[in-house]
Protein backbone atom coordinates (compact mmCIF):
# COMPACT_ATOMS: atom_id res chain seq x y z
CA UNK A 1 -107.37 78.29 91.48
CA UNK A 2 -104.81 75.28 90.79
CA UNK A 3 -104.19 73.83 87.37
CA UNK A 4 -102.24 70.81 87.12
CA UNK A 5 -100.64 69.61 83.51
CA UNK A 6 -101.12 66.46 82.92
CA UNK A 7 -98.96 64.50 81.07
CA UNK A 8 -99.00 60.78 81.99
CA UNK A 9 -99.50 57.61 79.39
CA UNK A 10 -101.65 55.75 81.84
CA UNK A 11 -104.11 59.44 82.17
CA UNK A 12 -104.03 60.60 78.47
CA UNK A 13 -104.64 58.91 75.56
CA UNK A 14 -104.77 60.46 72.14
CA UNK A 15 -104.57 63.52 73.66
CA UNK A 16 -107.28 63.54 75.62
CA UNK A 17 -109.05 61.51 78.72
CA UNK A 18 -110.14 58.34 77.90
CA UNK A 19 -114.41 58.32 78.00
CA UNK A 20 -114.50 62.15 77.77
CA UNK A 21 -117.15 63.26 76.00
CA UNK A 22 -117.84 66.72 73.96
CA UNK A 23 -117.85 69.78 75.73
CA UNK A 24 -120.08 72.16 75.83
CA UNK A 25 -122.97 70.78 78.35
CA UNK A 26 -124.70 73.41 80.20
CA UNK A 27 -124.15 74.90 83.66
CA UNK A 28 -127.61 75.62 84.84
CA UNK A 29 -128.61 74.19 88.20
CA UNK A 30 -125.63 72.79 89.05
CA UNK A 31 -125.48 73.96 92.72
CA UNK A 32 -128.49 72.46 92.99
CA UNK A 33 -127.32 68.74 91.81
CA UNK A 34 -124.30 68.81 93.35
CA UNK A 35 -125.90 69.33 96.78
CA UNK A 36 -127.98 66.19 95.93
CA UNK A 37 -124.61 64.39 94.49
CA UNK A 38 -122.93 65.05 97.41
CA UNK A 39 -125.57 63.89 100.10
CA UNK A 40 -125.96 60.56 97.91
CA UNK A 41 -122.09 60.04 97.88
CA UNK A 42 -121.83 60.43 101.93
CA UNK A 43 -125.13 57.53 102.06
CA UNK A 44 -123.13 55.27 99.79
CA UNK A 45 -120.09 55.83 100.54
CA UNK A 46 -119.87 55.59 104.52
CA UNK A 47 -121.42 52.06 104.02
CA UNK A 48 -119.40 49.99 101.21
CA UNK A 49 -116.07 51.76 101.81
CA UNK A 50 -113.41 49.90 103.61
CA UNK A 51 -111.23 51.51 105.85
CA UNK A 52 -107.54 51.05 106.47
CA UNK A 53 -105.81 53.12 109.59
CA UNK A 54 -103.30 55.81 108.49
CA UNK A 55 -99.84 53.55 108.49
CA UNK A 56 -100.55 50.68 106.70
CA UNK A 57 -98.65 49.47 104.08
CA UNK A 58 -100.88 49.72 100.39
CA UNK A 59 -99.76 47.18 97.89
CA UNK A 60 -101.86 49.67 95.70
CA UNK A 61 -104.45 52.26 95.61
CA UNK A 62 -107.31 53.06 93.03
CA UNK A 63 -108.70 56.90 93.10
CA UNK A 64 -111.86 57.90 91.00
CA UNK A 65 -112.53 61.33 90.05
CA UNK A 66 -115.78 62.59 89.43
CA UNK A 67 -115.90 65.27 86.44
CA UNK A 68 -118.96 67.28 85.76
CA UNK A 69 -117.56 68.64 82.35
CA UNK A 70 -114.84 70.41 79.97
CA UNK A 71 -113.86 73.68 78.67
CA UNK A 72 -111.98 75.29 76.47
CA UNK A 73 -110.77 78.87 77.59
CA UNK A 74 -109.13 79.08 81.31
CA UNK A 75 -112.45 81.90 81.86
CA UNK A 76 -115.01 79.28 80.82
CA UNK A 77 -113.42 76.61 82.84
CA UNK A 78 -113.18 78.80 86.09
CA UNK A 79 -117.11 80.16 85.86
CA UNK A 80 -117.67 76.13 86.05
CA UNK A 81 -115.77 75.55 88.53
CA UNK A 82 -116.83 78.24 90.74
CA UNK A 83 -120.16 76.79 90.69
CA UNK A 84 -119.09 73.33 91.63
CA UNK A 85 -117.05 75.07 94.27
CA UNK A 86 -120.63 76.86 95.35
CA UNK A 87 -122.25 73.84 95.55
CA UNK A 88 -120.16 71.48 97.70
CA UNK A 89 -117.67 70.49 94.72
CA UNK A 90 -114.11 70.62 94.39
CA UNK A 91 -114.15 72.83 91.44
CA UNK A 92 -110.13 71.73 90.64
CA UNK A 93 -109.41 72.17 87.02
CA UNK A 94 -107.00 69.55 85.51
CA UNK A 95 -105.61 71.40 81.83
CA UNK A 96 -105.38 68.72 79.30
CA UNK A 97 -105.80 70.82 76.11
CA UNK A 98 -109.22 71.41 77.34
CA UNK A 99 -109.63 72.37 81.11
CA UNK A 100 -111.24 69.46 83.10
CA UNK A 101 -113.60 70.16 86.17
CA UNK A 102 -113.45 68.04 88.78
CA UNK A 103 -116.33 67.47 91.39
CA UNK A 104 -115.23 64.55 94.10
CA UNK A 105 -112.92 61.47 94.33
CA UNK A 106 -113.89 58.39 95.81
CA UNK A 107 -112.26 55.36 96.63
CA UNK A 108 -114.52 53.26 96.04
CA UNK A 109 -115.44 52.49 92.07
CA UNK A 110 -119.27 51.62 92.87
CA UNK A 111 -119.67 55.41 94.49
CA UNK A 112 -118.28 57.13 91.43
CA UNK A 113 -120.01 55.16 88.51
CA UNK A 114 -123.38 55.38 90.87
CA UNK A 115 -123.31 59.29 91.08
CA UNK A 116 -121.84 59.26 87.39
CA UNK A 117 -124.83 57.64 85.85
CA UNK A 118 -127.49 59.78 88.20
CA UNK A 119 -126.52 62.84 86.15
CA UNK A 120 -125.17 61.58 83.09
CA UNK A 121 -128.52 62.25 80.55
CA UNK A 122 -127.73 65.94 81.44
CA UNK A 123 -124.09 66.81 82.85
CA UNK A 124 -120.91 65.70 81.05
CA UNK A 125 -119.76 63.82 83.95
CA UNK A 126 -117.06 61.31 83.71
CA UNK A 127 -114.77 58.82 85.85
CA UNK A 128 -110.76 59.42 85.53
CA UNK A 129 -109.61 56.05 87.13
CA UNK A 130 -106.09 56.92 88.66
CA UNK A 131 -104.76 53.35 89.67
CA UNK A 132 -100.93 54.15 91.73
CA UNK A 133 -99.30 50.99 92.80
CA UNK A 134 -97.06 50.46 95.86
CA UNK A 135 -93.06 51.70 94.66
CA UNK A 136 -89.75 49.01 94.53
CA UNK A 137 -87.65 51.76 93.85
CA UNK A 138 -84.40 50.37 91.98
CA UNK A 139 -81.24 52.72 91.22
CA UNK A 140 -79.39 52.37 87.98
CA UNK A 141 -75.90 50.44 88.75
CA UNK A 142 -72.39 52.81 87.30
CA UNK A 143 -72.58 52.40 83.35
CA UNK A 144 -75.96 51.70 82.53
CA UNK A 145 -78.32 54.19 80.28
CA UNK A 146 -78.31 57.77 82.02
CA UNK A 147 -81.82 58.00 84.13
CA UNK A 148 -82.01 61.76 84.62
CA UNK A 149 -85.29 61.35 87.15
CA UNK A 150 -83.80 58.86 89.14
CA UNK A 151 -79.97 59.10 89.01
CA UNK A 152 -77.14 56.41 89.42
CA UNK A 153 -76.27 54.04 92.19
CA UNK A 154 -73.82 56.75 94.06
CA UNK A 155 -70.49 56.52 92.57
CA UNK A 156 -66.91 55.15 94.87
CA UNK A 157 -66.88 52.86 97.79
CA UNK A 158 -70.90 52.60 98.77
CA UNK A 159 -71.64 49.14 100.15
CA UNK A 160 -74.19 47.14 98.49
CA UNK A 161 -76.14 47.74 101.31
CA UNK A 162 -75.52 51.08 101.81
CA UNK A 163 -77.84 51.14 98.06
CA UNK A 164 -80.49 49.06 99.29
CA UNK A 165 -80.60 50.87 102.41
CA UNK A 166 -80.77 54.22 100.00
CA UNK A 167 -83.41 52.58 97.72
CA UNK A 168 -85.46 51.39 101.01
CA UNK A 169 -85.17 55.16 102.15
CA UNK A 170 -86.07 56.85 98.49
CA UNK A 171 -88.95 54.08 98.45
CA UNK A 172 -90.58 54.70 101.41
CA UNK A 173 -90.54 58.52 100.39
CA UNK A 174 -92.47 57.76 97.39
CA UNK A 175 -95.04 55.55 99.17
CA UNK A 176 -95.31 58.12 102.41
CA UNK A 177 -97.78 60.59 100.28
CA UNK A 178 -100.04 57.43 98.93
CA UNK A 179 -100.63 56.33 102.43
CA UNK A 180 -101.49 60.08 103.60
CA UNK A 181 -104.26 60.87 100.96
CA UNK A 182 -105.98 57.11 100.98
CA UNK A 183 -106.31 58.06 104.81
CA UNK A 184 -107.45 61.30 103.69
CA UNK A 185 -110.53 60.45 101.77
CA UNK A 186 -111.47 57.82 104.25
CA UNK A 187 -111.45 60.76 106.88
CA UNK A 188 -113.77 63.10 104.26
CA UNK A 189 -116.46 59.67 103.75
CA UNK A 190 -116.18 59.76 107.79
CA UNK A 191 -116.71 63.59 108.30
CA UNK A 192 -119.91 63.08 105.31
CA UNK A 193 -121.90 60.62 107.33
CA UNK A 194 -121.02 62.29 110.27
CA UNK A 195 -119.11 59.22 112.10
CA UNK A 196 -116.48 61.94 112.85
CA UNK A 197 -116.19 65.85 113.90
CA UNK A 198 -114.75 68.17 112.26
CA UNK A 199 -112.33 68.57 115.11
CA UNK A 200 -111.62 65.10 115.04
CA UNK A 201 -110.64 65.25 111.40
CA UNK A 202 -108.55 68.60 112.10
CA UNK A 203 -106.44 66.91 115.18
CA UNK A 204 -106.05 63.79 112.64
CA UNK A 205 -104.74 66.20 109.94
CA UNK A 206 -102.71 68.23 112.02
CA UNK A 207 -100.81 64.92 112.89
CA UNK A 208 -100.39 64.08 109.04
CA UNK A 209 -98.87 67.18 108.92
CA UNK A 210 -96.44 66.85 111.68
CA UNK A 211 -95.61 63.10 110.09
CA UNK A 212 -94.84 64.63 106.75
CA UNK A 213 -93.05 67.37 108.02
CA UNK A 214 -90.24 64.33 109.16
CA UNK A 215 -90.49 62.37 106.81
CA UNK A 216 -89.70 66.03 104.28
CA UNK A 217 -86.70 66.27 106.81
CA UNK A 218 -85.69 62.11 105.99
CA UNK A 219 -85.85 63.21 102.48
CA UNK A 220 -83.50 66.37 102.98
CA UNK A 221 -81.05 64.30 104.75
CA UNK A 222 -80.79 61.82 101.91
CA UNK A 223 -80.67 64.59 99.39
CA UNK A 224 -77.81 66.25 101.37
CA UNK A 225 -76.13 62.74 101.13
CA UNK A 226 -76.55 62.03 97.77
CA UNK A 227 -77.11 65.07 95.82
CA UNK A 228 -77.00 63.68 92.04
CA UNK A 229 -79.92 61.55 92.67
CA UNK A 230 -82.40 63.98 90.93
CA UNK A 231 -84.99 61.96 91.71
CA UNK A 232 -84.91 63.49 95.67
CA UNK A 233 -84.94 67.07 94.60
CA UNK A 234 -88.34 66.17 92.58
CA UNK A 235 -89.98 64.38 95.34
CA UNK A 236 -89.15 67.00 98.10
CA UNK A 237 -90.69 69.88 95.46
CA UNK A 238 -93.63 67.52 95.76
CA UNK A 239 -93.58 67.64 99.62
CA UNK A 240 -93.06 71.02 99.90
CA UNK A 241 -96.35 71.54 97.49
CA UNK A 242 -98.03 69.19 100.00
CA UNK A 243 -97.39 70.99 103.09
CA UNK A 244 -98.19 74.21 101.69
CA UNK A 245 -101.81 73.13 100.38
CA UNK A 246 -102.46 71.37 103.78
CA UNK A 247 -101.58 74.64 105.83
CA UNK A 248 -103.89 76.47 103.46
CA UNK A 249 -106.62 74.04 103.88
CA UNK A 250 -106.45 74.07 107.78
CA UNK A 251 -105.88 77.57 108.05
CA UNK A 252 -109.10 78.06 105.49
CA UNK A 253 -111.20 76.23 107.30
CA UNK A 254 -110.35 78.09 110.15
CA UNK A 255 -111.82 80.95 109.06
CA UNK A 256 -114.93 79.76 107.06
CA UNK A 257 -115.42 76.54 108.23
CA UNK A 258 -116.22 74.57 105.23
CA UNK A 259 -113.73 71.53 106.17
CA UNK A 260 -115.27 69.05 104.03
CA UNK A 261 -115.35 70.95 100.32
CA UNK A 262 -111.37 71.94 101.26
CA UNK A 263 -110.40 68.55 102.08
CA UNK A 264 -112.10 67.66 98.21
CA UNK A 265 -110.35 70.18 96.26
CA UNK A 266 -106.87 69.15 98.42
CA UNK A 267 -107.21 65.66 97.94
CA UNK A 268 -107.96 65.73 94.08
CA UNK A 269 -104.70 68.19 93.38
CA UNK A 270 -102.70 66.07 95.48
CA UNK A 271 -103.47 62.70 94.30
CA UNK A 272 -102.95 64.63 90.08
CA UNK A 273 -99.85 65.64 91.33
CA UNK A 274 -98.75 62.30 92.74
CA UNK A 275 -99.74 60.26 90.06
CA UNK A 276 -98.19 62.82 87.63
CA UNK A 277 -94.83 62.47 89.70
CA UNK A 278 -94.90 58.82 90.05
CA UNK A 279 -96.00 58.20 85.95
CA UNK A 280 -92.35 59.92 85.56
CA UNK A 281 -90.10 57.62 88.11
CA UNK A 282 -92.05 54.79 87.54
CA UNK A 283 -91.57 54.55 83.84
CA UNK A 284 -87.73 55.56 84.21
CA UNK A 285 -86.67 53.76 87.54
């Protein structure tokens, strides 16, 4: 099971997520509401969510992650999230001090708070609003304060627009993965209220993966060109992550069929990761 650190201002504050409250709730029949929470999210969802086609350009994007409780010790926090996982959930721990369970993610803020307040008299169940805005990646010019995410402007006779081409290229490698999971969790509200098949999802995910399987060789090419710009060797760790959790989830659902539960626990990891990675090169680019 994957546990992301999280270490981001925006996520964490006093050293632990905004809202949260005490652990400690119980587990009992939680199978039971999360089939319920789930069939409520696909009615609600598939009618107020707006979709945008895979492509275009996001000026921003605002994820909401359903939580349905803490614990303390890495065995507590796995027995929880095996039951989410059982019934329908993600069951993706986030470890901030205390393990974090995490149920769905939404796109949509009336979705979340909706199933939030349903089951908040009895579950711990909280909102983590992850709000990722479109990258203007800038490189440092020669002689300012060292950046060690995001390097220098490349040192010698580079062309002024040789950087901006550079910065276009390093940009459009950090916005690539933000386009890819807002399409994402417009294809799991789609494959909930059943206004697409499973194989339709699969074919549209396949493609994804043959997209960021180019735009990881882009990325290689510009780290092969410019290899003190640490910023590229972090990003393409982050790509290879991605590919390997989307071959998993394909190749899972394969073999057990349960497309739209993988596609959860993927999308939540992902979009942790992401914001994690661009908290960093924001803050330092």
């Amino acid at each position: 099971m994957k546990i992301v650190d999280l270490n981001t201002p925006h996520l964490i504050k006093n050293g632990r997520i905004r809202g949260e409250k005490s652990s400690g709730q119980t587990k009992k029949r939680i199978a039971v509401l999360l089939a319920i929470l789930l069939a409520l999210s696909t009615i609600l969802s598939g009618w107020i969510l707006i979709f945008r086609p895979f492509g275009h350009k996001l000026n921003s994007a605002n994820f909401y992650i359903l939580t349905l409780g803490t614990a303390t010790s890495l065995s507590a926090a796995t027995d929880l999230a095996a039951s989410v996982s059982d019934g329908g959930g993600a069951g993706y721990i986030i470890n901030d001090g205390e393990f974090i369970i995490t149920a769905a993610v939404y796109l949509n803020k009336n979705d979340a708070d909706t199933i939030k307040n349903r089951f908040s008299d009895e579950w711990d169940t909280q909102v983590l609003h992850l709000s990722i805005n479109r990258s203007r990646f800038r490189l440092h010019q020669p002689g300012t304060a060292d950046n060690t995410l995001s390097g220098s402007t490349p040192s010698g006779n580079t062309s002024g627009q040789s950087v901006r081409q550079l910065q276009k290229q390093i940009a459009q490698s950090l916005n690539f993965p933000l386009e890819v999971l807002n399409s994402i969790l417009s294809e799991i509200t789609l494959l909930d209220t059943l206004s697409m098949t499973e194989s339709g999802v699969i074919a549209q995910l396949s493609a994804k993966l043959e997209d960021t399987k180019t735009q990881k060789q882009t990325l290689t090419q510009i780290i092969i060109a410019n290899p003190d710009l640490a910023i590229t060797s972090r990003l393409s760790d982050f790509y290879l992550n991605f590919l390997e959790q989307l071959k998993i989830t394909l190749s899972i659902y394969n073999t057990s069929g349960t497309l739209s539960h993988r596609l959860r626990y993927f999308a939540i990891g992902q979009i942790v990761e992401y914001y994690a990675l661009r908290a960093s090169v924001d803050r330092l680019s």
